[in-house]
PDB file of N, CA and C in Angstrom:
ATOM      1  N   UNK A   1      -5.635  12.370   2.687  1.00  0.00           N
ATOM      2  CA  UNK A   1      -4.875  11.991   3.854  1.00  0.00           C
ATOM      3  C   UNK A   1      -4.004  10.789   3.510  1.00  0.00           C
ATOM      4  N   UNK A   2      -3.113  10.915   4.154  1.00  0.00           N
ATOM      5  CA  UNK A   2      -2.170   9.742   3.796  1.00  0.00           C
ATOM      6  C   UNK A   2      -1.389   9.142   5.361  1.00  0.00           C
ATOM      7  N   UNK A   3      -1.961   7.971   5.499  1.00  0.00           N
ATOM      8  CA  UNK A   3      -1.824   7.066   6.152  1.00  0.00           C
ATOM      9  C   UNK A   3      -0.365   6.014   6.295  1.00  0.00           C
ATOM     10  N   UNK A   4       0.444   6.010   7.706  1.00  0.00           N
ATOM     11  CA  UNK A   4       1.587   5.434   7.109  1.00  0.00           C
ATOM     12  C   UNK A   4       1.731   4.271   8.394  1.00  0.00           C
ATOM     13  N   UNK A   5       1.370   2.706   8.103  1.00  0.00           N
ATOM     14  CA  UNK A   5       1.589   2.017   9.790  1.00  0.00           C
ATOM     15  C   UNK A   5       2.884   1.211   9.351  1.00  0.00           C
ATOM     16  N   UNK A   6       3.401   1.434  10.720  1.00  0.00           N
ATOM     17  CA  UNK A   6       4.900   0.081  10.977  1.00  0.00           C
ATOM     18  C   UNK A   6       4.590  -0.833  11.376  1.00  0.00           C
ATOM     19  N   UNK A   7       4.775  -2.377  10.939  1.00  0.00           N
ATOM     20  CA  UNK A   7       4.116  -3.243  11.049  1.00  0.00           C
ATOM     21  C   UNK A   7       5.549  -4.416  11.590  1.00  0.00           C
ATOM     22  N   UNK A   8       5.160  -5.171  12.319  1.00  0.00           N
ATOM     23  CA  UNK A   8       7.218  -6.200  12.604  1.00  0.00           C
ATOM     24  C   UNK A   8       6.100  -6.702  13.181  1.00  0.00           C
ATOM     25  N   UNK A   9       7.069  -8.522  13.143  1.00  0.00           N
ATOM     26  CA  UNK A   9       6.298  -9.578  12.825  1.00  0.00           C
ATOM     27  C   UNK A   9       7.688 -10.352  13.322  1.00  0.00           C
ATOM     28  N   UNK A  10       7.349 -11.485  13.969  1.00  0.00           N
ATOM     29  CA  UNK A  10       8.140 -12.552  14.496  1.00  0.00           C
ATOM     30  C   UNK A  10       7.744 -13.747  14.548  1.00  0.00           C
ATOM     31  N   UNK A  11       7.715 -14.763  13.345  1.00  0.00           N
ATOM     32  CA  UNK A  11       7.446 -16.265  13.306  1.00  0.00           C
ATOM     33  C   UNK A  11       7.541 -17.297  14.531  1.00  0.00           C
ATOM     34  N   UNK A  12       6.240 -17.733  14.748  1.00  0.00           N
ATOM     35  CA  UNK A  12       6.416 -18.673  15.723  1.00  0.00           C
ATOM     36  C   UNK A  12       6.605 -20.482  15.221  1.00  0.00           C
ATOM     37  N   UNK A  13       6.578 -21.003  15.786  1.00  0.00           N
ATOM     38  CA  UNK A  13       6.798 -22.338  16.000  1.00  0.00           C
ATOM     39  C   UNK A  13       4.842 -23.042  14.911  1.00  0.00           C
ATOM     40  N   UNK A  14       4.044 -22.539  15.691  1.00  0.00           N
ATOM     41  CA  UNK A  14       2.888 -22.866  14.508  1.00  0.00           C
ATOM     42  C   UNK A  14       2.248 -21.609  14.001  1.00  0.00           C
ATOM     43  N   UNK A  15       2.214 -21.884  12.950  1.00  0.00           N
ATOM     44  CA  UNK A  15       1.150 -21.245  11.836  1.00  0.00           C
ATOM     45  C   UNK A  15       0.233 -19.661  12.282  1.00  0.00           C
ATOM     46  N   UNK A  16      -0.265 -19.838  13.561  1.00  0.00           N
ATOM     47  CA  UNK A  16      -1.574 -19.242  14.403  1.00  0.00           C
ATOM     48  C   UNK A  16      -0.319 -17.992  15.092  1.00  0.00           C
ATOM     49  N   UNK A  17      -1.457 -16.794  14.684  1.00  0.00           N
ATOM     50  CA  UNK A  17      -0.749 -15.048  15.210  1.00  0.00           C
ATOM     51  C   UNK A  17      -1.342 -14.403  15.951  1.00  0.00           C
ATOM     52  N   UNK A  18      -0.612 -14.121  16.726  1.00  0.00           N
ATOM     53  CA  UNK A  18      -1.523 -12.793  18.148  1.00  0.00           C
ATOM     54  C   UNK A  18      -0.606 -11.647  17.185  1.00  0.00           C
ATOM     55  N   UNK A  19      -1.722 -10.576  17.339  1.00  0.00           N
ATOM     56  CA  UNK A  19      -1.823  -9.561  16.814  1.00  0.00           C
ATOM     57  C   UNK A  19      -1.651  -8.705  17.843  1.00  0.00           C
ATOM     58  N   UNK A  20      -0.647  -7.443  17.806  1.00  0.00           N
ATOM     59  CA  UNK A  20      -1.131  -6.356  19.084  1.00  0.00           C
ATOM     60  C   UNK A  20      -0.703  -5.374  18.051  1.00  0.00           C
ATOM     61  N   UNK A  21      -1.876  -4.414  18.437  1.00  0.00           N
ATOM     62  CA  UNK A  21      -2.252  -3.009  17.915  1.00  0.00           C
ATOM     63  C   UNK A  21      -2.137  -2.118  18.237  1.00  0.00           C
ATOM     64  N   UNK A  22      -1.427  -0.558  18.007  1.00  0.00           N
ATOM     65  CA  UNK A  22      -1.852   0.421  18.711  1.00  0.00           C
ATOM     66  C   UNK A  22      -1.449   1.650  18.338  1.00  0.00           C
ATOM     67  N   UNK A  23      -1.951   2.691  18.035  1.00  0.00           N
ATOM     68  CA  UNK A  23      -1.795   3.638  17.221  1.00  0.00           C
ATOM     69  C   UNK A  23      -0.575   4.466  17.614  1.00  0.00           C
ATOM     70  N   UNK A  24      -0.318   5.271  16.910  1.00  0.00           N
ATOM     71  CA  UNK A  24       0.940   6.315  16.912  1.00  0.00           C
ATOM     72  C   UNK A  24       0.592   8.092  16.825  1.00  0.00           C
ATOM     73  N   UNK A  25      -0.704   7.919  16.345  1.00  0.00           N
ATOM     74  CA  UNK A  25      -0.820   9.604  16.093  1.00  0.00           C
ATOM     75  C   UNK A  25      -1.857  10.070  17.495  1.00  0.00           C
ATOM     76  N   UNK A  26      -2.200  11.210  17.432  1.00  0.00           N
ATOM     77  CA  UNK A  26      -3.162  11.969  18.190  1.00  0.00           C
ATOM     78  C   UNK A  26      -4.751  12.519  17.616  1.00  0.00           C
ATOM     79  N   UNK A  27      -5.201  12.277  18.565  1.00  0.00           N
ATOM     80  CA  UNK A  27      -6.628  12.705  17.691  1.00  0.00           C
ATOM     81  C   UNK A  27      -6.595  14.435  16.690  1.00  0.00           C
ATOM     82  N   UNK A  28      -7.543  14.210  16.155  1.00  0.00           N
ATOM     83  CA  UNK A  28      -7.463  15.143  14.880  1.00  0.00           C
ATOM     84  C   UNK A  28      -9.117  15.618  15.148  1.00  0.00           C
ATOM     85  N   UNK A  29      -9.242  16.892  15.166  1.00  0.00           N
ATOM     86  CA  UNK A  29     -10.230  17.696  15.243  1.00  0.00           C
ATOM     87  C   UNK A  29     -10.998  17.569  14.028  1.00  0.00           C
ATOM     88  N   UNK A  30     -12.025  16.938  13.477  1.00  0.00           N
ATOM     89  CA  UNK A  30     -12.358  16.886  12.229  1.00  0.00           C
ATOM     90  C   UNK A  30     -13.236  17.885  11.542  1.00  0.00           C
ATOM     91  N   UNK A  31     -14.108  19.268  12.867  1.00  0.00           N
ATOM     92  CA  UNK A  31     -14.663  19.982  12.418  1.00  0.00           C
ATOM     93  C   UNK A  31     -14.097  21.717  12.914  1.00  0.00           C
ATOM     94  N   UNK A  32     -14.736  22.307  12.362  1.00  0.00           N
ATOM     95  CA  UNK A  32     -13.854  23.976  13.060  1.00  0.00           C
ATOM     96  C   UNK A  32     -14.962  23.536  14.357  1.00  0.00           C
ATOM     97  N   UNK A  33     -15.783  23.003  14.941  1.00  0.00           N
ATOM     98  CA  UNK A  33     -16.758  22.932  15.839  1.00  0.00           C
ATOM     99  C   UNK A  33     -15.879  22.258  17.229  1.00  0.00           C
ATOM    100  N   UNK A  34     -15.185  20.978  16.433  1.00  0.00           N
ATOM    101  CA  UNK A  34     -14.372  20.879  17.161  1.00  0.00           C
ATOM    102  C   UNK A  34     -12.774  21.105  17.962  1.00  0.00           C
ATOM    103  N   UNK A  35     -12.461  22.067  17.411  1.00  0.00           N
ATOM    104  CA  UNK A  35     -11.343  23.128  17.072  1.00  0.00           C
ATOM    105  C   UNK A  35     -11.645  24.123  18.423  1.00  0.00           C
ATOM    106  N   UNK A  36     -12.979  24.515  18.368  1.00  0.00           N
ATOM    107  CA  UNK A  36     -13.421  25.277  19.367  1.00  0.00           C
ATOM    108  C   UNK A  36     -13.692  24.685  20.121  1.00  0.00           C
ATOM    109  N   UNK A  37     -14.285  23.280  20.635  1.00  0.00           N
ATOM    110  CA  UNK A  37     -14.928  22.646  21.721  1.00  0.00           C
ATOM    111  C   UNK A  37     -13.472  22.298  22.504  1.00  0.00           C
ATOM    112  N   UNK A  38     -12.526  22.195  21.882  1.00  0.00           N
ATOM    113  CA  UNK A  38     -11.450  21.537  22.740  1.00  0.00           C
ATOM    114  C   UNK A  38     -10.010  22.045  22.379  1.00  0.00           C
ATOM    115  N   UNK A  39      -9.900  23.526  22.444  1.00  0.00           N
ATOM    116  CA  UNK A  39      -8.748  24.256  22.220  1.00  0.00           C
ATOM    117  C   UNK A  39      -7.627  23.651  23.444  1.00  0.00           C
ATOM    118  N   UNK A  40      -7.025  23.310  22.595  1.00  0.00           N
ATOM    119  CA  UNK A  40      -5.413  22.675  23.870  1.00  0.00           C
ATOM    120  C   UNK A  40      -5.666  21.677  24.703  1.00  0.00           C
ATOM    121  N   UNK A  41      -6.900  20.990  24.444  1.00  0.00           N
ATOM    122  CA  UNK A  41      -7.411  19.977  25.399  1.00  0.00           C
ATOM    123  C   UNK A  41      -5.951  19.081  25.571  1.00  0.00           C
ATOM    124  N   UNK A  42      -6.160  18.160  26.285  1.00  0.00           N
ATOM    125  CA  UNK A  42      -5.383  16.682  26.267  1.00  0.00           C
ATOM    126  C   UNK A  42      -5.663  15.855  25.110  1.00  0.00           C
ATOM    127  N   UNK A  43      -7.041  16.367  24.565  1.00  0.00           N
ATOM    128  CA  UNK A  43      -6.909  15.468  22.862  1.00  0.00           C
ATOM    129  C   UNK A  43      -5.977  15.816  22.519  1.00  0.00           C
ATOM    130  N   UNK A  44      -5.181  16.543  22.605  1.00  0.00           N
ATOM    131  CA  UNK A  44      -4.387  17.734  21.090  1.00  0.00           C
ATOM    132  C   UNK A  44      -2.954  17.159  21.549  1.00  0.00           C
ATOM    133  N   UNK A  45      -2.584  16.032  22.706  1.00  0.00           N
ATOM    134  CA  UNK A  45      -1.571  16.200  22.835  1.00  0.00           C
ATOM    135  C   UNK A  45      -0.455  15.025  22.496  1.00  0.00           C
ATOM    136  N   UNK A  46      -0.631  15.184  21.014  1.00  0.00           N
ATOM    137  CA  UNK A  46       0.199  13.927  20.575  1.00  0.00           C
ATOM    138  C   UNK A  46       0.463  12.735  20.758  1.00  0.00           C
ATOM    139  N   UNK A  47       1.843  12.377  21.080  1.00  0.00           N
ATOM    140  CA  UNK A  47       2.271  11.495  21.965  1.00  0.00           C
ATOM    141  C   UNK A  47       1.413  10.644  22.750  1.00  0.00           C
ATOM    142  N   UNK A  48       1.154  11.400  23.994  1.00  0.00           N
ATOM    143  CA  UNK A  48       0.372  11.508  25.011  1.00  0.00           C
ATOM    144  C   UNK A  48      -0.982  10.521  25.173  1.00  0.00           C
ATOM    145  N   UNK A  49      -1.188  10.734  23.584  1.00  0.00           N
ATOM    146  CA  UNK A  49      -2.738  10.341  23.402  1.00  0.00           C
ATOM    147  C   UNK A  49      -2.371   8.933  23.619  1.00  0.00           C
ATOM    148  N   UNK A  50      -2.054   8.160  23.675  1.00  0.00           N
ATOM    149  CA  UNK A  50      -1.757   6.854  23.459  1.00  0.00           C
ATOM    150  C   UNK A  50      -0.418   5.854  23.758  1.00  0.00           C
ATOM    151  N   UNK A  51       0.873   6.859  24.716  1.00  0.00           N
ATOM    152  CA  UNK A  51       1.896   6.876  25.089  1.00  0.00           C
ATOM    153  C   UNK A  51       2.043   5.323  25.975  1.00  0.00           C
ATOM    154  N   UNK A  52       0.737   4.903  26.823  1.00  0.00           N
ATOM    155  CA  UNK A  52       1.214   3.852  27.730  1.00  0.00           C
ATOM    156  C   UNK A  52       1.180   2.663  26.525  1.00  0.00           C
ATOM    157  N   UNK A  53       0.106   2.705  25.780  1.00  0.00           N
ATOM    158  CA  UNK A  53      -0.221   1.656  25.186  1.00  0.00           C
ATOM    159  C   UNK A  53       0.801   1.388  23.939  1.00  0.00           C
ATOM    160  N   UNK A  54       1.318   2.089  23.547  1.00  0.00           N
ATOM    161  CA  UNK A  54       3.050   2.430  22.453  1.00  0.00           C
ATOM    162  C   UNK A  54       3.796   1.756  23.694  1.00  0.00           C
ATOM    163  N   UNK A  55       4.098   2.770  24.282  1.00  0.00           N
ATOM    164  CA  UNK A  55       4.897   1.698  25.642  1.00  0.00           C
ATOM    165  C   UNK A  55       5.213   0.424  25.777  1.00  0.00           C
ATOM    166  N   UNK A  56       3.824  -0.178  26.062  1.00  0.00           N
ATOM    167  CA  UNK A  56       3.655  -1.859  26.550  1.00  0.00           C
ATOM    168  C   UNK A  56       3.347  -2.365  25.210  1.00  0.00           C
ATOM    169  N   UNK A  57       4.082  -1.835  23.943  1.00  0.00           N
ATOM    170  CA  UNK A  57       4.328  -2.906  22.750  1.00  0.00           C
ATOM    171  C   UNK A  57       5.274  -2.613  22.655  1.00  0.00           C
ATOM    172  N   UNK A  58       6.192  -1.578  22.632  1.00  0.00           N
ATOM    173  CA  UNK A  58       7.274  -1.718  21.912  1.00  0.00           C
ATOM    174  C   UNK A  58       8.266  -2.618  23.535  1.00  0.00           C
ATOM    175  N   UNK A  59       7.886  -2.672  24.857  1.00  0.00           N
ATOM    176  CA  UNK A  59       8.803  -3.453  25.801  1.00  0.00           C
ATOM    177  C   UNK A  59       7.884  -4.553  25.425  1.00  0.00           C
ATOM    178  N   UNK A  60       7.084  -5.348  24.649  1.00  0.00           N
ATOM    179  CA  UNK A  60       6.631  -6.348  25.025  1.00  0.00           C
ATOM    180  C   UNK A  60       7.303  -7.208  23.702  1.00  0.00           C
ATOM    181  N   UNK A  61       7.752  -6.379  22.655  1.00  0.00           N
ATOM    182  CA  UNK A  61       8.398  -6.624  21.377  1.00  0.00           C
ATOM    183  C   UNK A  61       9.705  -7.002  21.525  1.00  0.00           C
ATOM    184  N   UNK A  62      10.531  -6.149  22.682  1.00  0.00           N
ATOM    185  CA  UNK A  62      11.500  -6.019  22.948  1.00  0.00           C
ATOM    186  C   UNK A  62      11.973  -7.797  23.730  1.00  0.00           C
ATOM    187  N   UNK A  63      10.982  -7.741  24.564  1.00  0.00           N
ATOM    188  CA  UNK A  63      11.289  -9.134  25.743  1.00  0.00           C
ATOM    189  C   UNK A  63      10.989 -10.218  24.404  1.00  0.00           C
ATOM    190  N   UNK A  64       9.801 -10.073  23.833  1.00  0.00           N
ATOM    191  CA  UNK A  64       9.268 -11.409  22.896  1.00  0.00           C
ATOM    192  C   UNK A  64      10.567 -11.478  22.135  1.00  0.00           C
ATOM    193  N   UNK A  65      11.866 -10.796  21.315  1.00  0.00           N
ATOM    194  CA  UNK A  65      12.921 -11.074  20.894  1.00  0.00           C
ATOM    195  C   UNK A  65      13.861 -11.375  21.421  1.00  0.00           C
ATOM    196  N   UNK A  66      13.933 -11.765  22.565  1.00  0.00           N
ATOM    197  CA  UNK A  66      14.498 -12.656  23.363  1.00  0.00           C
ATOM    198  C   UNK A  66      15.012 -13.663  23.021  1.00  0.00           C
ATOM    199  N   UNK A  67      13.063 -14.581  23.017  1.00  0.00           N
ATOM    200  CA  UNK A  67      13.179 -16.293  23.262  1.00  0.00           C
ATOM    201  C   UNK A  67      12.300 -16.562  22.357  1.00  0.00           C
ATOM    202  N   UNK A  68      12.150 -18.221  22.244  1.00  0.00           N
ATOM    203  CA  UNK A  68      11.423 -18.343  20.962  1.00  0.00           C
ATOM    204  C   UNK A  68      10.274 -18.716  21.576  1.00  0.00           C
ATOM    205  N   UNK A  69       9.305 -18.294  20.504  1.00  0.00           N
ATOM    206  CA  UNK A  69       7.952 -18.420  20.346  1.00  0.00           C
ATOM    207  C   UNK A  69       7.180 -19.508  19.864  1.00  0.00           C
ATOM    208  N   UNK A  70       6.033 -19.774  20.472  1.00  0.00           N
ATOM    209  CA  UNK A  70       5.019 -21.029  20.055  1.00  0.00           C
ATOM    210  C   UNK A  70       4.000 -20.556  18.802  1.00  0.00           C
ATOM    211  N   UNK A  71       3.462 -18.883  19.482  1.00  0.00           N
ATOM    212  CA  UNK A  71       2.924 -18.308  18.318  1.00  0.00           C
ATOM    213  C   UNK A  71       3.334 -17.566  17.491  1.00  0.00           C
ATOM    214  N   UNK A  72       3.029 -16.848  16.298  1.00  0.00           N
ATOM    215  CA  UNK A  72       3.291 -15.686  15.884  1.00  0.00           C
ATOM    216  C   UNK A  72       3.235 -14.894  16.328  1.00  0.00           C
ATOM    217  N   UNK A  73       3.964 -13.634  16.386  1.00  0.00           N
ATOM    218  CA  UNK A  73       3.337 -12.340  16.903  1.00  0.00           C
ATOM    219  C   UNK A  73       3.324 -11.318  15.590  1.00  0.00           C
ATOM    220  N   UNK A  74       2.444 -10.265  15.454  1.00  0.00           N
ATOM    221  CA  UNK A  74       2.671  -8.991  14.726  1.00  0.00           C
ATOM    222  C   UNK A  74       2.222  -8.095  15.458  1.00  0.00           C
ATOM    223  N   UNK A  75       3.116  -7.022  15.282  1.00  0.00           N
ATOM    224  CA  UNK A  75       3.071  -5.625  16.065  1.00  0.00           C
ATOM    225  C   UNK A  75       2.686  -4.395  14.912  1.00  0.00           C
ATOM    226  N   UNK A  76       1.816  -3.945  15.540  1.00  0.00           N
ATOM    227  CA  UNK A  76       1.035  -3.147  14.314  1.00  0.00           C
ATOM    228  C   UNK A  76       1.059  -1.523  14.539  1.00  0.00           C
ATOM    229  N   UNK A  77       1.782  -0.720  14.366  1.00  0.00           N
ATOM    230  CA  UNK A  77       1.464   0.534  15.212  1.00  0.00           C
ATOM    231  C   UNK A  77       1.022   1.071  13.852  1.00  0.00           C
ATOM    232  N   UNK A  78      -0.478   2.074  14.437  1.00  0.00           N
ATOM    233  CA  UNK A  78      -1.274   2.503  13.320  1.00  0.00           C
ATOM    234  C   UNK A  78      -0.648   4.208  13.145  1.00  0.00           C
ATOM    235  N   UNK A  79      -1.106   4.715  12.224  1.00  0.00           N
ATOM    236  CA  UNK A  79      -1.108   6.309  12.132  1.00  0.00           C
ATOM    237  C   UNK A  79      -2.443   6.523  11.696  1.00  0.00           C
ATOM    238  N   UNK A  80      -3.076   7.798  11.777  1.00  0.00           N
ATOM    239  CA  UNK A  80      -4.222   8.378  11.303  1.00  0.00           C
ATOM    240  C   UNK A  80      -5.720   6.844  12.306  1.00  0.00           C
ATOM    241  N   UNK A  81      -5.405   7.099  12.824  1.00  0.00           N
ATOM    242  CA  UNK A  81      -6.275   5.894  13.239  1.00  0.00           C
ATOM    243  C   UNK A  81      -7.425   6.500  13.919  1.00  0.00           C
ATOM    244  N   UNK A  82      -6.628   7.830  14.314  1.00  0.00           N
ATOM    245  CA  UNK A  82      -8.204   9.062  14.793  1.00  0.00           C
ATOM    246  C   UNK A  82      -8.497   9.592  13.984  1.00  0.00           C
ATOM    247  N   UNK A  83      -8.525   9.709  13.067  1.00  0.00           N
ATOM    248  CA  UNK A  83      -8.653  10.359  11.612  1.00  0.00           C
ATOM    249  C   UNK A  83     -10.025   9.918  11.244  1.00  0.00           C
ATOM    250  N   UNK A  84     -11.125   9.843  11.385  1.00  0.00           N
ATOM    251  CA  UNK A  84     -12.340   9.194  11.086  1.00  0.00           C
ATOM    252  C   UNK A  84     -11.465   7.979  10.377  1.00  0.00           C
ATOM    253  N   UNK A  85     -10.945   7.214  11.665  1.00  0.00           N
ATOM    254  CA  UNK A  85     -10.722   5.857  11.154  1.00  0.00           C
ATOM    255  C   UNK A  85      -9.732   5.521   9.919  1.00  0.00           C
ATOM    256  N   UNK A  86      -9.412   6.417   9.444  1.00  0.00           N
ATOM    257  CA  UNK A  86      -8.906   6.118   7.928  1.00  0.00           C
ATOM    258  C   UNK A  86      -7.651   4.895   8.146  1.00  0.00           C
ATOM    259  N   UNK A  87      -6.678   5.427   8.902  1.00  0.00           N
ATOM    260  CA  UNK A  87      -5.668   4.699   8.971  1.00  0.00           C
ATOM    261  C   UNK A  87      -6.044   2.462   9.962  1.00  0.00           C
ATOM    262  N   UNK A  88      -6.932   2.979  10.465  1.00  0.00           N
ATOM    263  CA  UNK A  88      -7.771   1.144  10.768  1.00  0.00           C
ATOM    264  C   UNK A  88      -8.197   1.014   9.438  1.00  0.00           C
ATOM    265  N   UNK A  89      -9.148   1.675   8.475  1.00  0.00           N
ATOM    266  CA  UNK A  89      -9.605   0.686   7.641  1.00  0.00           C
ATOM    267  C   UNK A  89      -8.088   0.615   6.827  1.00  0.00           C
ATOM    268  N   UNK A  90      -7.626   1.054   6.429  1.00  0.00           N
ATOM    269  CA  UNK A  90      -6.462   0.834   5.239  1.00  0.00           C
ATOM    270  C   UNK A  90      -6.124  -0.652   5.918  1.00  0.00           C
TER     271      UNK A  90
END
């Protein structure tokens, strides 16, 4: 599996970073068990899976480039992150 995150970053005024996280892909069926338990579910539906929370970083990225900052910020959007995790640990 191959894992790919976009990561943007905006220097603050001191040293110290708020971090916001939040994935980009959709969950991934990891067994044929689960293939069958949840044919077309709302797991399966991309985007979707995680759409508000993509949302309220990329407008919160948007306003924070505005004005200047006291802290750091980094914006982390993951891929494979339902993937038994692969794309968090990388």
């Amino acid at each position: 599996m191959t894992a790919t995150s976009t990561i943007a970053a905006r220097a603050g005024s001191v040293p110290q970073e708020i971090l916001i996280v939040a994935h980009l892909d959709t969950w991934t069926p990891l067994s044929s068990r689960d293939e069958a338990r949840y044919p077309g579910s709302l797991l399966l539906q991309g985007v979707d899976d995680n759409a508000s929370e993509l949302g309220v970083m990329l407008e919160l990225a948007q306003q924070l480039s505005k004005r200047p900052l006291h802290y750091s910020v980094r914006f982390v959007a993951l891929s494979a992150g339902d993937s038994a995790l692969d794309g968090m640990q990388d």
